[in-house]
Protein backbone atom coordinates (compact mmCIF):
# COMPACT_ATOMS: atom_id res chain seq x y z
CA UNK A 1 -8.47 27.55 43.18
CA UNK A 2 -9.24 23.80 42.59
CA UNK A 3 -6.88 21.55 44.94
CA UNK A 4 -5.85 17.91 44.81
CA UNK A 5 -6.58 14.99 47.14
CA UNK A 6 -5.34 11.76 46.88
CA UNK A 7 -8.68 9.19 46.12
CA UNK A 8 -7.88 5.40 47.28
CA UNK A 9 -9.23 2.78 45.10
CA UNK A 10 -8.33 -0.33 47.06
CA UNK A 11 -5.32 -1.74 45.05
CA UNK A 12 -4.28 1.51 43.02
CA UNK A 13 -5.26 5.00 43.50
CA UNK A 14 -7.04 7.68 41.54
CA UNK A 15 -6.68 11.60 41.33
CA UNK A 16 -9.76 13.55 41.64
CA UNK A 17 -9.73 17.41 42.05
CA UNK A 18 -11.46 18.27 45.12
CA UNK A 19 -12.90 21.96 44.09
CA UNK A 20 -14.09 24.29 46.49
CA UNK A 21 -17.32 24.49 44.77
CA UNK A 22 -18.15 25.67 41.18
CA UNK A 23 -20.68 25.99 38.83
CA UNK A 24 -22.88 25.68 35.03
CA UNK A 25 -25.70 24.99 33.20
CA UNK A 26 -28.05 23.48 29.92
CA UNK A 27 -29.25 24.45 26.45
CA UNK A 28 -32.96 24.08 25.45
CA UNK A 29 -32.48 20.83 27.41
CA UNK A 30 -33.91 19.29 30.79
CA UNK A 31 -33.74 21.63 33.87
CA UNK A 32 -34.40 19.65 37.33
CA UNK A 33 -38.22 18.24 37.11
CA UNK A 34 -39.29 19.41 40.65
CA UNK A 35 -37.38 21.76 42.75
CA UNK A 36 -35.70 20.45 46.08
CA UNK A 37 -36.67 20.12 49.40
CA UNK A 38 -34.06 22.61 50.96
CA UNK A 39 -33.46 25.95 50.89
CA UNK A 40 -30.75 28.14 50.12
CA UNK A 41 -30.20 31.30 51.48
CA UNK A 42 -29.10 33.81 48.69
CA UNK A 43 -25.15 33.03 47.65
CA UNK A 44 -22.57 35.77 47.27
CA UNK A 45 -21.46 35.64 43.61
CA UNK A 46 -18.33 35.15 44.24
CA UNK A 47 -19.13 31.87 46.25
CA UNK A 48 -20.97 30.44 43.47
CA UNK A 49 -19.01 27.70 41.86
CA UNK A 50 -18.68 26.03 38.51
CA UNK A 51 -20.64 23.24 39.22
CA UNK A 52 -20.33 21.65 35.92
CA UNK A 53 -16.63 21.99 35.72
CA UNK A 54 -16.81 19.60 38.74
CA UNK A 55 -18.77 17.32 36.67
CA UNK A 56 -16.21 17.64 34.13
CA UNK A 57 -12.60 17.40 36.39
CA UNK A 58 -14.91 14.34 38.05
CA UNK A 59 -15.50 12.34 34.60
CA UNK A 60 -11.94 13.36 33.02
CA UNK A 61 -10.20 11.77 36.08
CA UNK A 62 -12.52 8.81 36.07
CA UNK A 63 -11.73 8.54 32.36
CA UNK A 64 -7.45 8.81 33.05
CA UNK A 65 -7.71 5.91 35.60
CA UNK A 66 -10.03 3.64 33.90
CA UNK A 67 -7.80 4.38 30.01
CA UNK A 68 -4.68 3.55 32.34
CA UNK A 69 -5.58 0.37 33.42
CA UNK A 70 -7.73 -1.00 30.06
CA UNK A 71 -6.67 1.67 26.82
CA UNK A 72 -9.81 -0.06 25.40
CA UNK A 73 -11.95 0.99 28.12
CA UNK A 74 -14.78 2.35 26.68
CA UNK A 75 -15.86 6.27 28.76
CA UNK A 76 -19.37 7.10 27.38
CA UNK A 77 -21.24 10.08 29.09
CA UNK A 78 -25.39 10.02 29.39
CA UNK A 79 -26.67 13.59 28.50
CA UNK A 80 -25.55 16.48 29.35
CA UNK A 81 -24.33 18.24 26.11
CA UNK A 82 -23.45 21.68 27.66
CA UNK A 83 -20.40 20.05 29.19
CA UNK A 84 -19.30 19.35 25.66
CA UNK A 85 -20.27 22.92 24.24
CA UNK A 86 -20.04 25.63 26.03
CA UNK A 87 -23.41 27.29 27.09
CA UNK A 88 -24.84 30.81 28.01
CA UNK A 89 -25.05 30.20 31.91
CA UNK A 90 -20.96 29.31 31.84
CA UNK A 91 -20.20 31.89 29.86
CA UNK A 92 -22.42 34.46 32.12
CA UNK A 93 -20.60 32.89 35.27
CA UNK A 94 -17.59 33.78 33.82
CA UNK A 95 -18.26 37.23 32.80
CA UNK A 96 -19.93 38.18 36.55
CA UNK A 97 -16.66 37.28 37.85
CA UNK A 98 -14.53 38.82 35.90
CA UNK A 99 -16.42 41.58 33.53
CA UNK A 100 -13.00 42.35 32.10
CA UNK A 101 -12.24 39.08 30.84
CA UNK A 102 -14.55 39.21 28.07
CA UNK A 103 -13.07 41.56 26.02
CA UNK A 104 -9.20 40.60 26.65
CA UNK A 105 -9.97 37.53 25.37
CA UNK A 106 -9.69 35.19 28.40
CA UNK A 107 -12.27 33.37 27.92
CA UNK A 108 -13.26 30.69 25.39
CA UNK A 109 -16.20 31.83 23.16
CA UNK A 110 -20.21 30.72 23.53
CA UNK A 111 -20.42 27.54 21.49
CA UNK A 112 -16.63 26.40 21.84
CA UNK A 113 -15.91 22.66 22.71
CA UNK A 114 -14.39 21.86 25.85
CA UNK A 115 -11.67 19.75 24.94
CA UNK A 116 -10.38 18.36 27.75
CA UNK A 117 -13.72 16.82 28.50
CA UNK A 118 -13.92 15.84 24.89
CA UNK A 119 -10.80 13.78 24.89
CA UNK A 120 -12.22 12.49 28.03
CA UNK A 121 -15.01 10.62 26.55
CA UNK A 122 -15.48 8.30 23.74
CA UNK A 123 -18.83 9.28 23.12
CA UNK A 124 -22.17 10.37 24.01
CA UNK A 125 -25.75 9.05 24.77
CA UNK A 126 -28.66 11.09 24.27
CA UNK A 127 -31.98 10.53 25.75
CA UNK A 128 -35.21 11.61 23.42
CA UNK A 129 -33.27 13.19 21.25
CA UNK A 130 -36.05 12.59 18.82
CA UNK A 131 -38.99 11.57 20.68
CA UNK A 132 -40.09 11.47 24.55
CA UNK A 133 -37.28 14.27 25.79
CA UNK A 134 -40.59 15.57 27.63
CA UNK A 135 -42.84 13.16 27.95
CA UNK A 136 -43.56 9.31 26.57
CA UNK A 137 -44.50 9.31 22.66
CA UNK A 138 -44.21 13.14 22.24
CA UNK A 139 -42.12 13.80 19.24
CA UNK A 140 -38.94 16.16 20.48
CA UNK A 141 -38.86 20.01 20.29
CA UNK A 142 -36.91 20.90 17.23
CA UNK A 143 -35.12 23.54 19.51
CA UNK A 144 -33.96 20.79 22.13
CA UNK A 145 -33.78 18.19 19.03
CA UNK A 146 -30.72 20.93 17.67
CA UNK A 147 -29.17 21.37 21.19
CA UNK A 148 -28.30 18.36 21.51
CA UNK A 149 -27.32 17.11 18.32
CA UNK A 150 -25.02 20.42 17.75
CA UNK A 151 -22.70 18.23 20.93
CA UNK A 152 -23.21 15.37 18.87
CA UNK A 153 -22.22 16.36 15.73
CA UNK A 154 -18.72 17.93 17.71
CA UNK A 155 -18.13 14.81 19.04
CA UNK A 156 -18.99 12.73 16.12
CA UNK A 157 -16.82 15.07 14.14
CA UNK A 158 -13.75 13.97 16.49
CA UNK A 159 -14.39 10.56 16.17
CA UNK A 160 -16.82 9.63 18.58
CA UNK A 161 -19.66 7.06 18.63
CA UNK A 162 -23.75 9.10 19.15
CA UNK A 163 -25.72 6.58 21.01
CA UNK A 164 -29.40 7.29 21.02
CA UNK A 165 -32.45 6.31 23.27
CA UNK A 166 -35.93 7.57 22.24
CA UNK A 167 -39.08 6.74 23.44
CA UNK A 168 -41.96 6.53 20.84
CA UNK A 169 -45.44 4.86 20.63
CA UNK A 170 -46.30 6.02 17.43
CA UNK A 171 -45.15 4.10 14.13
CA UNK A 172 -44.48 6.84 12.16
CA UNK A 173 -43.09 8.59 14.86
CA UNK A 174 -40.75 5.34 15.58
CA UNK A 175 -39.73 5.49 11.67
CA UNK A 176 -39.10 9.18 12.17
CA UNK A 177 -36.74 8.96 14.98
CA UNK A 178 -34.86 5.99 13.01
CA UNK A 179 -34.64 8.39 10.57
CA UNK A 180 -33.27 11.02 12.59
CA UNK A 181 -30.64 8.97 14.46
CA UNK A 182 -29.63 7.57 11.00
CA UNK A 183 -28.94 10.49 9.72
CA UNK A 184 -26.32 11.22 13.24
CA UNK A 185 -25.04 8.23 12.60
CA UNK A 186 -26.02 7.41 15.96
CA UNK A 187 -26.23 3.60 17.59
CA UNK A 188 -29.95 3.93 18.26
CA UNK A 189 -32.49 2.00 20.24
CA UNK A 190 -36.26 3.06 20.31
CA UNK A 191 -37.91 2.25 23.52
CA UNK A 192 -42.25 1.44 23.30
CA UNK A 193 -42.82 0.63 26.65
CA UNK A 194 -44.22 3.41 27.36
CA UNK A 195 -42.84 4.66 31.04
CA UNK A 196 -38.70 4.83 29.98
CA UNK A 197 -37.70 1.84 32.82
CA UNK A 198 -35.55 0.29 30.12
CA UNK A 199 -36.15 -3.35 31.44
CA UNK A 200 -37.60 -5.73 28.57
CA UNK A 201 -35.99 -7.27 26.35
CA UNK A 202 -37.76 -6.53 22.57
CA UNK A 203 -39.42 -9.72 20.53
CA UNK A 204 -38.12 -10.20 17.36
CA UNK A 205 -34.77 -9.02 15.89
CA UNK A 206 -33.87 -5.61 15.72
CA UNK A 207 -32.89 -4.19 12.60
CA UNK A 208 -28.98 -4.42 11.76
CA UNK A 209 -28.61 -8.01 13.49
CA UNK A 210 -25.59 -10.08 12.42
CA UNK A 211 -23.23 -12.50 13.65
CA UNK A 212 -20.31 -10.42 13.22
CA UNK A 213 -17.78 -9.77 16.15
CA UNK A 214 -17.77 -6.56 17.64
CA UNK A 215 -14.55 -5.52 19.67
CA UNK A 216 -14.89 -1.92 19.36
CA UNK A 217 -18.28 0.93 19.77
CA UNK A 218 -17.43 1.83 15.98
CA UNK A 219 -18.55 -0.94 14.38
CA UNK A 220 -21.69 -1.60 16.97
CA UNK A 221 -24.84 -1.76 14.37
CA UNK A 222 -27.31 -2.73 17.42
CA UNK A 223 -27.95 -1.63 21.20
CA UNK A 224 -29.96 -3.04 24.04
CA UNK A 225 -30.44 -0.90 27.26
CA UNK A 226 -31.42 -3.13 30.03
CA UNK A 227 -31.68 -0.77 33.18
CA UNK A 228 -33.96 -2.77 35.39
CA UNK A 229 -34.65 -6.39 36.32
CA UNK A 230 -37.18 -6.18 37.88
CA UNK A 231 -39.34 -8.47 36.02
CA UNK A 232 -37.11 -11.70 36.65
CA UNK A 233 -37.14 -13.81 39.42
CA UNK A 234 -33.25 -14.09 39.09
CA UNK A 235 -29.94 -12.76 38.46
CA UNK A 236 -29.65 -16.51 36.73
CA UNK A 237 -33.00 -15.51 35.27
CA UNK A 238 -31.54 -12.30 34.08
CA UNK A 239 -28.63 -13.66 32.81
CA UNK A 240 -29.88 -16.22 30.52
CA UNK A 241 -32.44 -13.57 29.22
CA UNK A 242 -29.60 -11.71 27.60
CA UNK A 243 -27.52 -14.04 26.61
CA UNK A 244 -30.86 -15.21 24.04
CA UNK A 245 -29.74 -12.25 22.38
CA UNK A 246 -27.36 -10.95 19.20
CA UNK A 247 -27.39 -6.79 20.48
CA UNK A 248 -24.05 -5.71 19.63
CA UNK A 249 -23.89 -4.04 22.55
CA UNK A 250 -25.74 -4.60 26.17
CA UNK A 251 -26.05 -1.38 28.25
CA UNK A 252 -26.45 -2.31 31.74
CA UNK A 253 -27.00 -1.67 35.61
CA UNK A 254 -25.04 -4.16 36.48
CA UNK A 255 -27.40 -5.02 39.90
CA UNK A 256 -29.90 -7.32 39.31
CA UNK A 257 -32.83 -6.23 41.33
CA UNK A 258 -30.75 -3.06 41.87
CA UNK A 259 -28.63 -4.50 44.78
CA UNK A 260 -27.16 -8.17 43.57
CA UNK A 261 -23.92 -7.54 41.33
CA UNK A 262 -23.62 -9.46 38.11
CA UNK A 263 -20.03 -11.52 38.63
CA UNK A 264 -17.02 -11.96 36.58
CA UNK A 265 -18.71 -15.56 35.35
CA UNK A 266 -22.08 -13.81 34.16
CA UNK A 267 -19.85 -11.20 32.32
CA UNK A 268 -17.77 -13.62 30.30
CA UNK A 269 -21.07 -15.02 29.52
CA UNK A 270 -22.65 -11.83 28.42
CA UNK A 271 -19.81 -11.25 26.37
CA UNK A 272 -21.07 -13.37 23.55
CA UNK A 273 -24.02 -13.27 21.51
CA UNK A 274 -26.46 -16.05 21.17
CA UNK A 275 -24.77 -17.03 18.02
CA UNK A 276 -21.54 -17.19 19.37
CA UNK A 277 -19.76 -13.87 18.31
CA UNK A 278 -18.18 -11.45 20.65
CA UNK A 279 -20.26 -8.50 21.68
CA UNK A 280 -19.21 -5.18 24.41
CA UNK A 281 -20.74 -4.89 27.69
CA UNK A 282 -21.48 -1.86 29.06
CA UNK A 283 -22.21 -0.69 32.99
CA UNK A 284 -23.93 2.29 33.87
CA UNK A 285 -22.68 4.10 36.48
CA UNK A 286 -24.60 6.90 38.35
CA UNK A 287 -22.32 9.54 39.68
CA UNK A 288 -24.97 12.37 40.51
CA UNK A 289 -26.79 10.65 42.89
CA UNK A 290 -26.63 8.16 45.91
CA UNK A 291 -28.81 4.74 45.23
CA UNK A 292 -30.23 3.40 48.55
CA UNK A 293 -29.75 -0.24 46.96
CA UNK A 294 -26.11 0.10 46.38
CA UNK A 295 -23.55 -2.12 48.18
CA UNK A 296 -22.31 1.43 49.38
CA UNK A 297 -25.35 2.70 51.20
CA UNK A 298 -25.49 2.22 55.02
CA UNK A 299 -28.42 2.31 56.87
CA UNK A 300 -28.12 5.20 59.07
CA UNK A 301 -27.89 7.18 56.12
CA UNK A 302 -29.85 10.15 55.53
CA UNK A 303 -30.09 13.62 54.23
CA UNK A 304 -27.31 15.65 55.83
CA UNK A 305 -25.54 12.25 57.48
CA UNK A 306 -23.20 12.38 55.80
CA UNK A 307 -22.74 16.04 55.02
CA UNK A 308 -22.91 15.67 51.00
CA UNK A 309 -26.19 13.73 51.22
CA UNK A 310 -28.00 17.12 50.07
CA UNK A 311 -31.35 16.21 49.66
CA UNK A 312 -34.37 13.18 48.40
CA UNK A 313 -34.58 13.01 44.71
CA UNK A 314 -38.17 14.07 43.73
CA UNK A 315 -38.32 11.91 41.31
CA UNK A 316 -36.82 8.59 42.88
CA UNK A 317 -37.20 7.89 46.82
CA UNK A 318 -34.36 5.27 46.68
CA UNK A 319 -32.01 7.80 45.57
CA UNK A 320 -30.63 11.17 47.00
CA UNK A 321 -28.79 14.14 44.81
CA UNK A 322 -25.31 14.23 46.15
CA UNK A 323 -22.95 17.30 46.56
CA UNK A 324 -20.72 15.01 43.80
CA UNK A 325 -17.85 17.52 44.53
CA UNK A 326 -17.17 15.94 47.96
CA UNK A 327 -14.35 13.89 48.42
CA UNK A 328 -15.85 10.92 50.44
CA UNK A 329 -18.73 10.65 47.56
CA UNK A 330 -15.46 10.77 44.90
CA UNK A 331 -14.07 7.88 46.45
CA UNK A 332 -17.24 5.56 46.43
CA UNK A 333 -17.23 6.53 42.69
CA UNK A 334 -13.72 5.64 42.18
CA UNK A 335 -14.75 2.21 44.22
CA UNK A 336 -17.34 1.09 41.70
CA UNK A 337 -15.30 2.16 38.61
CA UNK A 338 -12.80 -0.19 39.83
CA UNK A 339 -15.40 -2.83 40.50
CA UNK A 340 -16.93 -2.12 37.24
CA UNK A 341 -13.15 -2.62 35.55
CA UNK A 342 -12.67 -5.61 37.90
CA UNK A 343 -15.32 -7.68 36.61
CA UNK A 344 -14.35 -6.98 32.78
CA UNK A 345 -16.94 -4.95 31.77
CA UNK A 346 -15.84 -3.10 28.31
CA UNK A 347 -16.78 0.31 28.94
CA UNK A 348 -18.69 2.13 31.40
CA UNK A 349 -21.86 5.23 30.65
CA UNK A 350 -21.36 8.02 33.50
CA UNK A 351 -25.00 8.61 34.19
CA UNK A 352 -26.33 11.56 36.12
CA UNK A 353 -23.59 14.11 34.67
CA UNK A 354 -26.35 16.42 34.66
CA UNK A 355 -26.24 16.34 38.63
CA UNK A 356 -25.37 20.26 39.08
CA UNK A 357 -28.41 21.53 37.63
CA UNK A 358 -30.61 21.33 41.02
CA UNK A 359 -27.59 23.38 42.66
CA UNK A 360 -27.37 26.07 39.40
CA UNK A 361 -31.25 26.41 39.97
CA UNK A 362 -30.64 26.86 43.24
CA UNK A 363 -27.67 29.62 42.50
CA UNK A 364 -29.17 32.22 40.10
CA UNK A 365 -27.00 34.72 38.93
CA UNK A 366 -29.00 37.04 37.77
């Protein structure tokens, strides 16, 4: 049974269903990198949880508050396509539970959309959909490649904007993913860096560049992911890098350096191309994991103080994988949406959606 708690946001407050624990899991799509430093002993099955209808609840509350305040608010989810469609794991957690419920019908079929969690979102961005899903400049499984774009094509289908992120080296590999997210109808932005840290800003123009306005994701013809800033010597610096540029739309961490906040000035700025037109801003928000940087983090912190700090990210020693579920982690997140809303961003991408994987892997159930 999945209860409510009341979630204080400063000035308002926000709704977020406090589960008991829960749980899911992904198509031919990523599965955690490197398994955890903890142990689990063996779970009763009926302790397991959904984990990704937390993940869901969590972004579809997110989504109500932000909508409320700004119905322009742009709700954009990074990955994760299971939580659109519904996937084997899900529909085996169901079935283990309940082996009756199958054939009367109870439950939604393999495949279905989730569409509460549809209407929650306005769209979707997809990393190496095309090229790098696995590694830099490595052209996409076809298996993964149709995962993933089978979400897409439900959500473009419903209206909703495919944004696309691949990461190529190879020219004709960079014309084929074009090709590919063309053909989607996707907002797409090819990355040859070569290591995925999203901080440069391209030389030249990129294809589609115009002067026009843009006021709304639908008529976006151009994207820019800046996730790191590491490679100026200010958030001034930063700032004036960007605002050089016509993208349509700016992605964003919104922490120059990871731990100075952009302000409500350096938005209004960033709000406007170089050649004058408006343009949308977008933060991205992680909600899977804990980022030692953040204004949140305190120093005392570590894994198991407090309780849902569940263990190091493998991947990333500044951050830790949450237990997301947990109401004092739900209210930082509700914090920072508000912050993010505060300063006038247009829209915000829920990174880290894919967070209940390391605790599915760490759940079989069969």
């Amino acid at each position: 049974m999945i209860g409510r708690r009341a979630f204080t946001l400063g000035l308002g407050s926000l709704l977020l269903s406090t589960p008991a624990l829960a749980e899911f899991k992904l198509p031919p799509a990523k599965k955690a990198k490197k398994k955890l430093l903890k142990i689990i002993p063996e779970t009763p099955l009926e302790d397991i949880p959904n984990h990704r209808q937390y993940m869901r609840d969590i972004v579809i509350e997110l989504s109500v508050y932000a909508k409320k305040r700004n119905p322009k608010f742009v709700v954009l989810a990074r990955n994760a396509p299971e939580l659109v469609i519904k996937e084997h794991r899900e529909e085996q957690w169901e079935i283990a539970r309940d082996p009756d419920g199958a054939d009367s019908g109870k439950f939604t079929p393999l495949g279905s959309v989730n569409r509460p969690y549809l209407k929650a979102i306005d769209g979707l961005l997809l990393d190496g959909a095309f090229c790098g899903h696995d590694a830099y400049g490595k052209l996409t499984d076809d298996d993964v490649t149709q995962a993933l774009t089978q979400a897409a094509a439900a959500l473009a289908k419903d209206g909703r904007r495919i944004l696309t992120i691949d990461y190529c080296r190879d020219r004709k590999d960079i014309a084929l993913a074009a090709k590919k997210a063309a053909a989607l109808k996707a907002l797409s932005y090819i990355d040859q860096d070569g290591d995925k840290r999203l901080g440069r800003i391209p030389k030249g123009h990129p294809a589609g560049e115009d002067a026009d306005h843009i006021t709304n994701l639908t008529a976006a013809k151009t994207l820019l992911p800046m996730l790191r800033s590491d490679s100026y010597g200010s958030r001034d610096d930063w700032v004036q890098a960007l605002q050089t540029t016509n993208y349509d739309v700016l992605l964003l961490d919104g922490f120059w350096h990871g731990s100075e906040s952009l302000t409500f000035d350096d938005l209004k700025a960033l709000k406007f191309k170089a050649v004058g037109s408006q343009r949308l801003v977008l933060a991205n928000m992680q909600l899977g994991r804990a980022v030692d940087t953040r204004y949140y983090w305190k120093r005392e912190w570590e894994v198991g103080n407090p309780s849902w700090l569940f263990a190091h990210d493998p991947d990333d020693d500044a951050q830790m994988v949450v237990e997301y579920w947990n109401p004092e982690w739900k209210e930082i997140i509700g914090a920072y949406l508000k912050g993010i809303l505060d300063l006038g961003y247009d829209g915000v991408v829920l990174d880290g959606v894919d967070a209940y994987l390391p605790f599915e892997d760490l759940t079989p159930i069969d």
